[in-house]
Every structure is written in C-alpha cells, then in structure tokens.
Protein backbone atom coordinates (compact mmCIF):
# COMPACT_ATOMS: atom_id res chain seq x y z
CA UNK A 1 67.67 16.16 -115.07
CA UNK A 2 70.54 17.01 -117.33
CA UNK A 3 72.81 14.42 -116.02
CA UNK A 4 69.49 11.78 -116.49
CA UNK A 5 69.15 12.41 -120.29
CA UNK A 6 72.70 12.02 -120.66
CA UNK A 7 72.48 8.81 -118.58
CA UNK A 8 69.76 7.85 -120.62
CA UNK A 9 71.21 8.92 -124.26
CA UNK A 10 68.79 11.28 -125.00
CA UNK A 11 71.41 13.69 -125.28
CA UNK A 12 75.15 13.51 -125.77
CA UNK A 13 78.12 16.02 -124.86
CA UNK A 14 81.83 14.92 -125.76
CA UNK A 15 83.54 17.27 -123.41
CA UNK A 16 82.86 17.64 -119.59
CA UNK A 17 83.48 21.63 -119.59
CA UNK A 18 80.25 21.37 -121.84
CA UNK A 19 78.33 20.08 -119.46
CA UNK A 20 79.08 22.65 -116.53
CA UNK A 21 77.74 25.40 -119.44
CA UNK A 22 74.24 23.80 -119.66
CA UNK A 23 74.48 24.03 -115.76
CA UNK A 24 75.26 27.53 -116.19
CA UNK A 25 72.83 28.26 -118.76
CA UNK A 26 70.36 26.47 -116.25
CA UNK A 27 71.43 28.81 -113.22
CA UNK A 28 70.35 31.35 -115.37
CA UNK A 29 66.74 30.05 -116.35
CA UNK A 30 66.57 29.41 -112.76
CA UNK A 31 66.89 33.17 -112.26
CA UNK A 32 64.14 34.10 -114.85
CA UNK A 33 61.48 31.90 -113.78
CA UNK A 34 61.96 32.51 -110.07
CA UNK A 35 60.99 36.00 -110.90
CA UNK A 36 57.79 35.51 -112.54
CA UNK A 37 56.09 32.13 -111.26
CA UNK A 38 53.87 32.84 -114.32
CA UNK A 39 56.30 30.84 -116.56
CA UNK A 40 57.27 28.26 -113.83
CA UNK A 41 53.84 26.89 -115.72
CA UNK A 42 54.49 27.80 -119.13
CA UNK A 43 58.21 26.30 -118.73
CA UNK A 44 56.36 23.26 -116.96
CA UNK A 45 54.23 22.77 -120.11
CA UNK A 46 56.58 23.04 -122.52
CA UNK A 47 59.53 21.40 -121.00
CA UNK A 48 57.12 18.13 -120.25
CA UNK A 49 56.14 17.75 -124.00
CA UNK A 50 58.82 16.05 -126.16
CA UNK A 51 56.80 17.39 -129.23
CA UNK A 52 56.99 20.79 -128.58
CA UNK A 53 57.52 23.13 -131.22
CA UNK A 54 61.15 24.20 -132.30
CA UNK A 55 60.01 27.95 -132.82
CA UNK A 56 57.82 28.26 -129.60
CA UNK A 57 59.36 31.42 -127.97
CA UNK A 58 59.86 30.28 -124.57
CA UNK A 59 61.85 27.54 -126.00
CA UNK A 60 63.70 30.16 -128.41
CA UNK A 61 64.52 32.45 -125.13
CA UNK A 62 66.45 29.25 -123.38
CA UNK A 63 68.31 28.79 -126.19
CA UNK A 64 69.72 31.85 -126.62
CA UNK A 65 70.59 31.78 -122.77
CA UNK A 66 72.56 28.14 -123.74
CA UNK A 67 74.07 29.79 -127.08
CA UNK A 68 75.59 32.56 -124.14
CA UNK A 69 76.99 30.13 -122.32
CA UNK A 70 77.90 27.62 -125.01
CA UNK A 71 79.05 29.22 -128.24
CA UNK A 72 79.16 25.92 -130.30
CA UNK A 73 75.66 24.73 -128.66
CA UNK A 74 74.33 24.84 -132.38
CA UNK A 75 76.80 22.72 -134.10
CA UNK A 76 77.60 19.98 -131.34
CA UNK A 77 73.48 19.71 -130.56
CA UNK A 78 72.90 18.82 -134.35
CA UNK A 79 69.58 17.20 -134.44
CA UNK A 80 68.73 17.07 -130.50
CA UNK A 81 68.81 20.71 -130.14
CA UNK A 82 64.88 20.87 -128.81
CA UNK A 83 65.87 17.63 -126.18
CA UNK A 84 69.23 19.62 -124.74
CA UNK A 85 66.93 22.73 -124.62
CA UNK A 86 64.02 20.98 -122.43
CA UNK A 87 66.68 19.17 -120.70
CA UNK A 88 67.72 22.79 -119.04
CA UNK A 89 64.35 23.56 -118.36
CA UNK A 90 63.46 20.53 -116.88
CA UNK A 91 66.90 21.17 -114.81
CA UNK A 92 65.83 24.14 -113.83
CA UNK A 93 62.38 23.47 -112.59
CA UNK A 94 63.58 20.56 -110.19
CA UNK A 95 66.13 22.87 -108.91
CA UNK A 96 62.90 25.79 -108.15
CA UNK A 97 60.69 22.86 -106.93
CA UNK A 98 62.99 22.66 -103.38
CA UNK A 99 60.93 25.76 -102.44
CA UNK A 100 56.94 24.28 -101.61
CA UNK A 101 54.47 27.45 -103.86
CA UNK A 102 57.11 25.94 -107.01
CA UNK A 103 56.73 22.34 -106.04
CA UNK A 104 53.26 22.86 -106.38
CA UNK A 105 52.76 24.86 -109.25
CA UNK A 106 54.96 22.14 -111.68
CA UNK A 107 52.52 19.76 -110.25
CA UNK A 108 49.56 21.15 -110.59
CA UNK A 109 50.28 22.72 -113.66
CA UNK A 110 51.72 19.03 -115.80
CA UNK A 111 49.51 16.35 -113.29
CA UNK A 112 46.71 16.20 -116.02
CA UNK A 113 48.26 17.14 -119.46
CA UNK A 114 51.25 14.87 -119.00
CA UNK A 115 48.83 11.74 -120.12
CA UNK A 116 48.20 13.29 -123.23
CA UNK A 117 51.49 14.03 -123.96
CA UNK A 118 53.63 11.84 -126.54
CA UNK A 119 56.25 10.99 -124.38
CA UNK A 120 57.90 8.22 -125.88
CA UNK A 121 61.56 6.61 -124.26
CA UNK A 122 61.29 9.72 -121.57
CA UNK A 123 58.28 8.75 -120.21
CA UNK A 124 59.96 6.94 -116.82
CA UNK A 125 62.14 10.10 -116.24
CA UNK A 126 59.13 12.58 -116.51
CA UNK A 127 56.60 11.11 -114.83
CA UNK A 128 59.41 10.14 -112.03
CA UNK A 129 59.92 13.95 -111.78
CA UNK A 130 56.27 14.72 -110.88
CA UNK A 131 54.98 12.02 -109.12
CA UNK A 132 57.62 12.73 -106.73
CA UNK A 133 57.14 16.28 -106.42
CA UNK A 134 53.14 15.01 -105.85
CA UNK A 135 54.18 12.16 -103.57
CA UNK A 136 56.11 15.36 -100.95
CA UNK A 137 53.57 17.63 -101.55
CA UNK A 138 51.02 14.96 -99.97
CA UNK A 139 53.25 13.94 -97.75
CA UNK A 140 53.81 17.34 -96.48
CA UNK A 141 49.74 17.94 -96.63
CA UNK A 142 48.44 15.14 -95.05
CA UNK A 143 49.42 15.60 -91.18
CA UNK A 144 48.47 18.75 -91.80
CA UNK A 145 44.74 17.61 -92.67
CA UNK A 146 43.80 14.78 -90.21
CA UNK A 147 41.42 15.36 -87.85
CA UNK A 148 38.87 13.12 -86.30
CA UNK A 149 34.96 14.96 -86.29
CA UNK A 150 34.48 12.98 -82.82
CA UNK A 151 37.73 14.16 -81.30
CA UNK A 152 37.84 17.48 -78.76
CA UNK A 153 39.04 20.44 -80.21
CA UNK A 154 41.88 21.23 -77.43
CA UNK A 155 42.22 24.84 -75.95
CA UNK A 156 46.16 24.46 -75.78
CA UNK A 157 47.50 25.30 -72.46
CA UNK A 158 49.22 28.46 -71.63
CA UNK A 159 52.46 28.38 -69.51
CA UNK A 160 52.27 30.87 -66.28
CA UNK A 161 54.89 33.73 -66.46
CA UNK A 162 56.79 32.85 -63.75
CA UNK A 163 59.42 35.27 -61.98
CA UNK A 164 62.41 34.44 -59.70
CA UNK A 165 63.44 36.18 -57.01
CA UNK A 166 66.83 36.23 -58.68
CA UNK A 167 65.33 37.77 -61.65
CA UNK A 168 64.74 40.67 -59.78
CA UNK A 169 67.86 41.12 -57.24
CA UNK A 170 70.61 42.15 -59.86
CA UNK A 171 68.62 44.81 -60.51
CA UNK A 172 67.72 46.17 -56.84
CA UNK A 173 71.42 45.55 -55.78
CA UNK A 174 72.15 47.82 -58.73
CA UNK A 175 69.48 50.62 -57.49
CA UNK A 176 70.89 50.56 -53.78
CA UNK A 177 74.24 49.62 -53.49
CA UNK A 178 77.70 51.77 -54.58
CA UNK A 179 79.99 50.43 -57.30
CA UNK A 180 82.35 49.09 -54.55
CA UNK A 181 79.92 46.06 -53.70
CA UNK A 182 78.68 45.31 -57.48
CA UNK A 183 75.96 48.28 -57.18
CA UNK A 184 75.32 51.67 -59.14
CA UNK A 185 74.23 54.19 -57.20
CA UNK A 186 76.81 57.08 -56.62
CA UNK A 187 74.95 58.12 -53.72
CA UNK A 188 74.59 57.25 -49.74
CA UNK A 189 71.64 56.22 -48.25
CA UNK A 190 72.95 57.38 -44.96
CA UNK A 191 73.10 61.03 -44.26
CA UNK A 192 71.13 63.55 -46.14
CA UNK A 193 71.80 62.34 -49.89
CA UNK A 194 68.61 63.03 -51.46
CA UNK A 195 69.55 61.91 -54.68
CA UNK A 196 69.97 58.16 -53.39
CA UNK A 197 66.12 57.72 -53.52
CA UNK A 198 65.86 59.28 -57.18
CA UNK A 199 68.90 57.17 -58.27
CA UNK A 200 67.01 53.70 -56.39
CA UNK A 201 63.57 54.34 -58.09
CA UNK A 202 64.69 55.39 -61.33
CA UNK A 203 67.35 52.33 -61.65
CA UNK A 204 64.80 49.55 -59.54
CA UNK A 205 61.99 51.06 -61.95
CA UNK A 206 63.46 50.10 -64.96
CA UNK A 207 65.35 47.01 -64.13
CA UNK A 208 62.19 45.69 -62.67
CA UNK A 209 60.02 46.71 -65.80
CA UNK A 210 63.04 44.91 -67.89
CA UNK A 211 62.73 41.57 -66.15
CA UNK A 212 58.54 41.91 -66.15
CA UNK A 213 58.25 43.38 -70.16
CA UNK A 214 60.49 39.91 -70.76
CA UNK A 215 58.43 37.75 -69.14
CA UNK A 216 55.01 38.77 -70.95
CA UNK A 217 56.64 39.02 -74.16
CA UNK A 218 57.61 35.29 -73.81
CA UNK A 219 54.07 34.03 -72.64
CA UNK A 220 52.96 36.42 -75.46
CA UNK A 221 55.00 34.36 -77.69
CA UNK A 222 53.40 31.13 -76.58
CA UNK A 223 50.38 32.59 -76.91
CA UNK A 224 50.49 33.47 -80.12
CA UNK A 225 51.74 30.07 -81.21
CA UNK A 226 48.85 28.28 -79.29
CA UNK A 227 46.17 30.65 -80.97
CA UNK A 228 47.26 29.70 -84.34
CA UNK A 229 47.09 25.74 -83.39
CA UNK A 230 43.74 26.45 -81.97
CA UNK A 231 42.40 28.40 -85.29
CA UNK A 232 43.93 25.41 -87.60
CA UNK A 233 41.90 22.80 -85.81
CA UNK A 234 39.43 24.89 -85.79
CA UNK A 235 39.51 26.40 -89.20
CA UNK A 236 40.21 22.35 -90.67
CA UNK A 237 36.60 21.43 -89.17
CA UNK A 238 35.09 24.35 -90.28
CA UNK A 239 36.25 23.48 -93.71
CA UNK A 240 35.09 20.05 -93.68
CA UNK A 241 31.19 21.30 -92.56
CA UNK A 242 31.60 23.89 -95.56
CA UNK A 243 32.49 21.02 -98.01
CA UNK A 244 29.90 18.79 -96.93
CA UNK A 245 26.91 21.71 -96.77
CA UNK A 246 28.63 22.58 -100.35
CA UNK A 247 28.16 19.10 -101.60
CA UNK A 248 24.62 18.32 -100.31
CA UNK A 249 23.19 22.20 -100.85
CA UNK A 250 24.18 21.67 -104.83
CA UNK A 251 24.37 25.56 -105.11
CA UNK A 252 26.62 27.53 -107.11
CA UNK A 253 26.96 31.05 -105.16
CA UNK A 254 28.69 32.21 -108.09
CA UNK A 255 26.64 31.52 -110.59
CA UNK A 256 23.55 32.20 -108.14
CA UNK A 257 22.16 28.57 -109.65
CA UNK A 258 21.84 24.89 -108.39
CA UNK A 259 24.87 22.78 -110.31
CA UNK A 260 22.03 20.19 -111.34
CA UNK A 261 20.42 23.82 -113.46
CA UNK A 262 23.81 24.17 -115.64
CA UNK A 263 24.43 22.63 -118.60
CA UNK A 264 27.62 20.27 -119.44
CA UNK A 265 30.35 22.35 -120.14
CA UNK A 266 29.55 25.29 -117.77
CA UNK A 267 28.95 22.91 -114.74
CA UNK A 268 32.34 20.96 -114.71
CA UNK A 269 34.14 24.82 -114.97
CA UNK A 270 31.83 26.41 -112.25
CA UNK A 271 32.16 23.61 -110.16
CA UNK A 272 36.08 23.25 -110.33
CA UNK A 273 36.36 27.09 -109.75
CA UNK A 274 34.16 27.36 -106.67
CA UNK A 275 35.50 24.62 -105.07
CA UNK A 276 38.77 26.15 -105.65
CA UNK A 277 37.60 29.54 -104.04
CA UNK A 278 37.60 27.48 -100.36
CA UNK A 279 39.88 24.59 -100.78
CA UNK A 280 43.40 25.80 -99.08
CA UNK A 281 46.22 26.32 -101.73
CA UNK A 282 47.81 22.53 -100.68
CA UNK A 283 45.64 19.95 -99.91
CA UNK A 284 46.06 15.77 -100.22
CA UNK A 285 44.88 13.64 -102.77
CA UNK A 286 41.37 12.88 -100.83
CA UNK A 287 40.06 16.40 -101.43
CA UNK A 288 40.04 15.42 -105.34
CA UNK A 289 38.11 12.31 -104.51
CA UNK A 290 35.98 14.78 -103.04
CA UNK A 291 35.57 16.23 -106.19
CA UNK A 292 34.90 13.54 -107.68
CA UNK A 293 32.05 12.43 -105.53
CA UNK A 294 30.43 15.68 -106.04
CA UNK A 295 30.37 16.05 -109.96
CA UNK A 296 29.22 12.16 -110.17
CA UNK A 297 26.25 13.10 -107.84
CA UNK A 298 25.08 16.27 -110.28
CA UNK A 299 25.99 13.89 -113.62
CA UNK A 300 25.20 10.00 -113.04
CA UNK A 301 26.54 9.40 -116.46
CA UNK A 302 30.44 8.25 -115.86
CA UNK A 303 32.82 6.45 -118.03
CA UNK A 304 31.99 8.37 -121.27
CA UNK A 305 34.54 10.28 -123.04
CA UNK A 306 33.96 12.76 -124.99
CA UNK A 307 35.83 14.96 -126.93
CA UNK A 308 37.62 18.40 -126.01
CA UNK A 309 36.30 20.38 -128.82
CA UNK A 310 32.57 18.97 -127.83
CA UNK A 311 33.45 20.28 -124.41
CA UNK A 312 34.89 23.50 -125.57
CA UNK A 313 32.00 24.51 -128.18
CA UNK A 314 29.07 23.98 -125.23
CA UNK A 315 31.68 26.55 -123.39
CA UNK A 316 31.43 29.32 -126.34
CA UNK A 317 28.22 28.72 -126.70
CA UNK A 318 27.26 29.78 -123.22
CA UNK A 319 30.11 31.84 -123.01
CA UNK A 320 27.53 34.86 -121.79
CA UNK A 321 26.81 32.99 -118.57
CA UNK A 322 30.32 32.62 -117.70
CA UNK A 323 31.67 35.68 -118.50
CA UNK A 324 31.16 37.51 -115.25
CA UNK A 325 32.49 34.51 -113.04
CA UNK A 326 35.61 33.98 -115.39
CA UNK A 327 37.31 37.54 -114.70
CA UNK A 328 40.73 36.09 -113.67
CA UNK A 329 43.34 37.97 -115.24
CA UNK A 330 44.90 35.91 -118.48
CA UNK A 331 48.29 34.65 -118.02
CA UNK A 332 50.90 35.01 -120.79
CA UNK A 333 53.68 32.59 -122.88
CA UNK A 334 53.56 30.33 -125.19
CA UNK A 335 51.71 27.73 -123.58
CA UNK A 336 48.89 28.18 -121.28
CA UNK A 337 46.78 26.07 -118.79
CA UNK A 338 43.53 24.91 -119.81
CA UNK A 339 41.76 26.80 -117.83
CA UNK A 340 43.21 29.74 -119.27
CA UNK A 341 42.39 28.91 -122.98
CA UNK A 342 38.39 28.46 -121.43
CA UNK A 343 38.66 31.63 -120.01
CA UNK A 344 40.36 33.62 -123.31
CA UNK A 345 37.51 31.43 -125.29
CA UNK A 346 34.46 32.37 -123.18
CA UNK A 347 36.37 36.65 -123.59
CA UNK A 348 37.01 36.04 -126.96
CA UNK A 349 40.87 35.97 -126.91
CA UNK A 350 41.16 32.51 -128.64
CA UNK A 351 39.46 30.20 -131.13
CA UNK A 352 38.98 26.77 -130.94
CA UNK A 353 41.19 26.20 -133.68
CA UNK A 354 43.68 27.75 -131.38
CA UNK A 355 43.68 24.91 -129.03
CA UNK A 356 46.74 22.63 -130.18
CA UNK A 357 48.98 25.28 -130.88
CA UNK A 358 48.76 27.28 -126.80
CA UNK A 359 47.63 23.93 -125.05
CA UNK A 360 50.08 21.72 -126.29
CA UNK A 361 47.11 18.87 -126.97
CA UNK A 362 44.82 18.07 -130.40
CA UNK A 363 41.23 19.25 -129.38
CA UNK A 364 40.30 15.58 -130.84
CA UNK A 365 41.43 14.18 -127.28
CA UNK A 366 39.09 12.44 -124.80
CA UNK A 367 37.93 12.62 -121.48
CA UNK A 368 35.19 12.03 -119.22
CA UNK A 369 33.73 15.11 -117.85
CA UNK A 370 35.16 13.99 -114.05
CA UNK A 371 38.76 14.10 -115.63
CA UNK A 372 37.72 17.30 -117.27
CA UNK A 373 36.33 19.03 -113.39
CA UNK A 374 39.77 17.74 -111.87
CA UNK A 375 41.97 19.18 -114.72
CA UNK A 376 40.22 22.89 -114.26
CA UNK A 377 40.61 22.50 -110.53
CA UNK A 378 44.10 21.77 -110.62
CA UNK A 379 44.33 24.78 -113.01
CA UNK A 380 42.32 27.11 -111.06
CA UNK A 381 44.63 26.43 -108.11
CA UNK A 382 48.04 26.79 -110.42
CA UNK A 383 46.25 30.58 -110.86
CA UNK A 384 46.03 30.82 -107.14
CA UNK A 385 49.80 29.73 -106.66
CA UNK A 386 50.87 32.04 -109.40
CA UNK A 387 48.94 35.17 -108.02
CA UNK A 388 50.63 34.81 -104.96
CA UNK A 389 54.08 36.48 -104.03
C-alpha cells in the first residue's frame, strides 16, 4: 500500500533509505495489532477514512512508531503527514490480512462505512484493497457452503486395517532366532533354556502389539477425518432448516417476541444479532441476501432512507428493552464499529452527539433500514472474530 500512494502521488519520499523506514515502522504496527485483533478494526476504520482526525490517538501512536524509525518524518512529511501515517496502517493491515480471522475482520469491519467515507483520488486503491480481501474470503467460503437439499448425505467409507504377513515376520524372527541369523534372542530353543520362551513372548508380544497399535491408529486417523466430513454436511443442512424455520417462525428467542412485535430501531439490531448467534463466522455473500429477504418480509416498506440519528434516538428510547440482549463487552480505541456505539448508547456510555467523532460518519447520513440490518450484522460478526483467539 505504501509503494501504491507513492505510485499514485499521494505521498512523496526523496530518498529510497526512507522508504525501507516506513516499512520498518510498518513491521512494527504489524506487531501491535497482531496482538490485539481489537484494533485490527479500529486501525481498519481509521486508516480507510482520508478525513480522519490529526489528533485521533491511534493515529498519534503510529506516528510516533514512524518518528522511531524516521527521525526527520516531521519535516520531510510537511503537509501529508496524516496520508504517510494511514499509508503504514493500511500497509500493515494487507500484510495481517494473509492470515483468514484478519482478512475477515478488515472486511467486515470497513464493507459498510467505506461508502460513507470521503474518499476522494484514493477511492480506486481502497476499495481495490477490500473488495479483494471480500472477493477470497467468498471464494474461500463458497465450496465450503454448497450443498444440494435433494442430494444423499454420504456416510464416507472407512478403509479396512489391513496387515501383511511381512508386517509381522521381522518381529517373530526377532523373538526366535539368535543374533547370528538377524534374530534377538540370546537363548536356545533346543535343550533346556527356559528363558528362550520368556525372551519369544516378551519380544513377539510387543513387536506384534507395535505393528497392530499402528494399524488402528491409522484407520483411527481416517476415521476421524471422515467423521468431521460427515458432521459438515450434516451440520451445513442442519443450518439451512434452522434459517428457513428462523425466517418463517418470525421469533426473536432473545427478545422472547415475534420481529413483526418490535419497533424500528430495535428490530433491525435484534434481528442482525440473532442471526449472527447461528450464522458460522465466514459465510458467502448469499447468506446476506438472506438477510435481506427476511427484514423485507417483517418491514414491506423498502427504498426509504432515513436518517442515522432518527435510527439512533428510536434505539435510546427503547434502550430498556435492549439492554439485557446487548451485554457484549465494549471494545476500545478511537474509533468503534457501529454496533458498538448502539450498544454504549442503549448502556449509557455515549451520546448521540458522540456519533461523528467515534464512528467516523455525520449522524445526518442515510440509509434504508435493510442497509442498516446488514451493517449491524457485519458488526456483530467483526465482535465474534475479535473475541476469538
């Protein structure tokens, strides 16, 4: 991303050995966020928004890591200090998104809030970052997720454990024979050597355990692997029948109330967080169409925007009846998910005048409430990713 800005003119650097310190400074943002995937999202948000402001703190801390690796980074920046600054970031968060869980939280986390953004000449370069990150993540998903409801389920096939006769020779020639014809016994059969026997059994015993304990452990292996096969097919049509008996039942088991009882507002964040609870952390781009469907059949109305602050004041005002679903622990930085400012407003953490200044986005902006139960679900699964190690 650094060398794309340059390419682009966003930024500018006069001497090559400066440009191998932003790629240090990045190595070491790399190393921050990698330990806390709660600011692979607040880094995602900020890094995204060519408005951001210059005294947000997360954008202070990675310049101060630059300023360590590039003494002069003040004076040769001049007035494209903020743009070299996100540049690392943005550097840093394609290097991270190689590994899948960070793949998908950058993409989760900037999908929605990246149309609202000002982006201005960068606009091609950052939405080229994401939509390729979202283009492998549904490539990767996708396999993964067909399945026809008329085709068999298949009880994979398990491979005999089968043992050769030469399996088991080494080890009786080793039980009966002496050293001088490739065995280990130290005693005769012949004669009155009772310690040939003990010697046989003991050695046979355990060379013919050896060969047997290697055999299961194998089919064991394949067992294992064709169980798990079995319980995804499995598991992926149980899903489906869940989804569909979710969609036509209309029932909010967190809420203990029918989705077509709640009032704007609290519907579009109940119904974006329970489906969350059973949809699998990746998924493709069907299972928001999905989604989709489903709010459209509890609110006919579509088309109409409305504003965020609308949507956020029905929120506060019913902020009672959401309080005991919306327990999810808050996450920190200077910018926050959505979905984390409804949550702090419905606990009393933020104000509405707060909005613009943790979101990133004027509370003036419009949506319909579809785009509004897609943004929260995306969210709520960006709190999944980030909860997990």
């Amino acid at each position: 991303m650094i060398q794309e800005f340059l390419n682009e003119q966003f930024i500018q650097i006069t001497e090559d050995a400066n440009f191998d310190k932003l790629k240090k400074a990045c190595a070491e943002v790399v190393k921050r966020i990698t330990k806390d995937k709660a600011k692979i999202s607040t880094y995602t948000l900020i890094a995204l928004d060519p408005e951001v402001a210059a005294d947000n703190v997360d954008l202070v801390e990675v310049k101060q890591i630059i300023i360590e690796n590039w003494s002069t980074f003040v004076n040769n920046s001049k007035d494209t200090a903020i743009t070299f600054i996100r540049a690392v970031m943005l550097e840093a968060l394609q290097t991270i998104s190689k590994e899948r869980s960070a793949a998908c939280l950058i993409w989760f986390t900037g999908r929605n809030i990246i149309k609202y953004y000002k982006l201005g000449r960068e606009k091609k370069i950052l939405t080229k970052f994401l939509l390729e990150l979202g283009t492998r993540i549904e490539n990767e998903v996708t396999e993964s997720w067909t399945f026809s409801p008329e085709a068999e389920i298949k009880v994979p096939e398990i491979a005999v454990a089968i043992i050769k006769p030469t399996d088991i020779q080494p080890h009786l020639l080793a039980a009966a024979a002496q050293s001088s014809v490739g065995g280990e016994n130290t005693h005769w059969a012949s004669g009155n050597d009772v310690n040939w026997p003990t010697f046989f059994a003991t050695r046979a015993g355990k060379g013919i355990a050896d060969v047997l304990n290697k055999a299961y452990k194998h089919q064991a292996a394949e067992i294992k692997s064709s169980q798990i096969e079995f319980i995804r097919q499995n598991s992926l049509l149980q899903m489906r029948t869940q989804l569909l008996w979710w969609k036509e039942a209309g029932y909010s088991t967190s809420l203990k109330a029918g989705y077509n009882e709640l009032k704007d507002g609290v519907l579009q964040v109940i119904l974006a967080r329970d489906y969350s609870s059973f949809v699998p952390e990746m998924y493709p781009s069907s299972v928001d169409y999905f989604l989709k469907e489903a709010h459209q059949s509890y609110r006919s109305v579509e088309g109409i925007k409305i504003k965020i602050s609308d949507i956020l004041k029905s929120i506060e005002k019913n902020s009672t009846e959401l309080k005991p679903v919306l327990t999810e622990d808050l996450a920190g930085g200077s910018r926050i998910l959505f979905v984390n400012f409804i949550i702090g407003l419905v606990h009393g953490k933020y104000q509405l005048k707060q909005f613009k200044s943790v979101v990133g986005i004027t509370e003036s902006t419009e949506l319909t409430f579809t785009e509004f139960t897609i943004w929260l679900f995306h969210d709520f699964h960006t709190l999944k990713y980030s909860s997990t190690k």
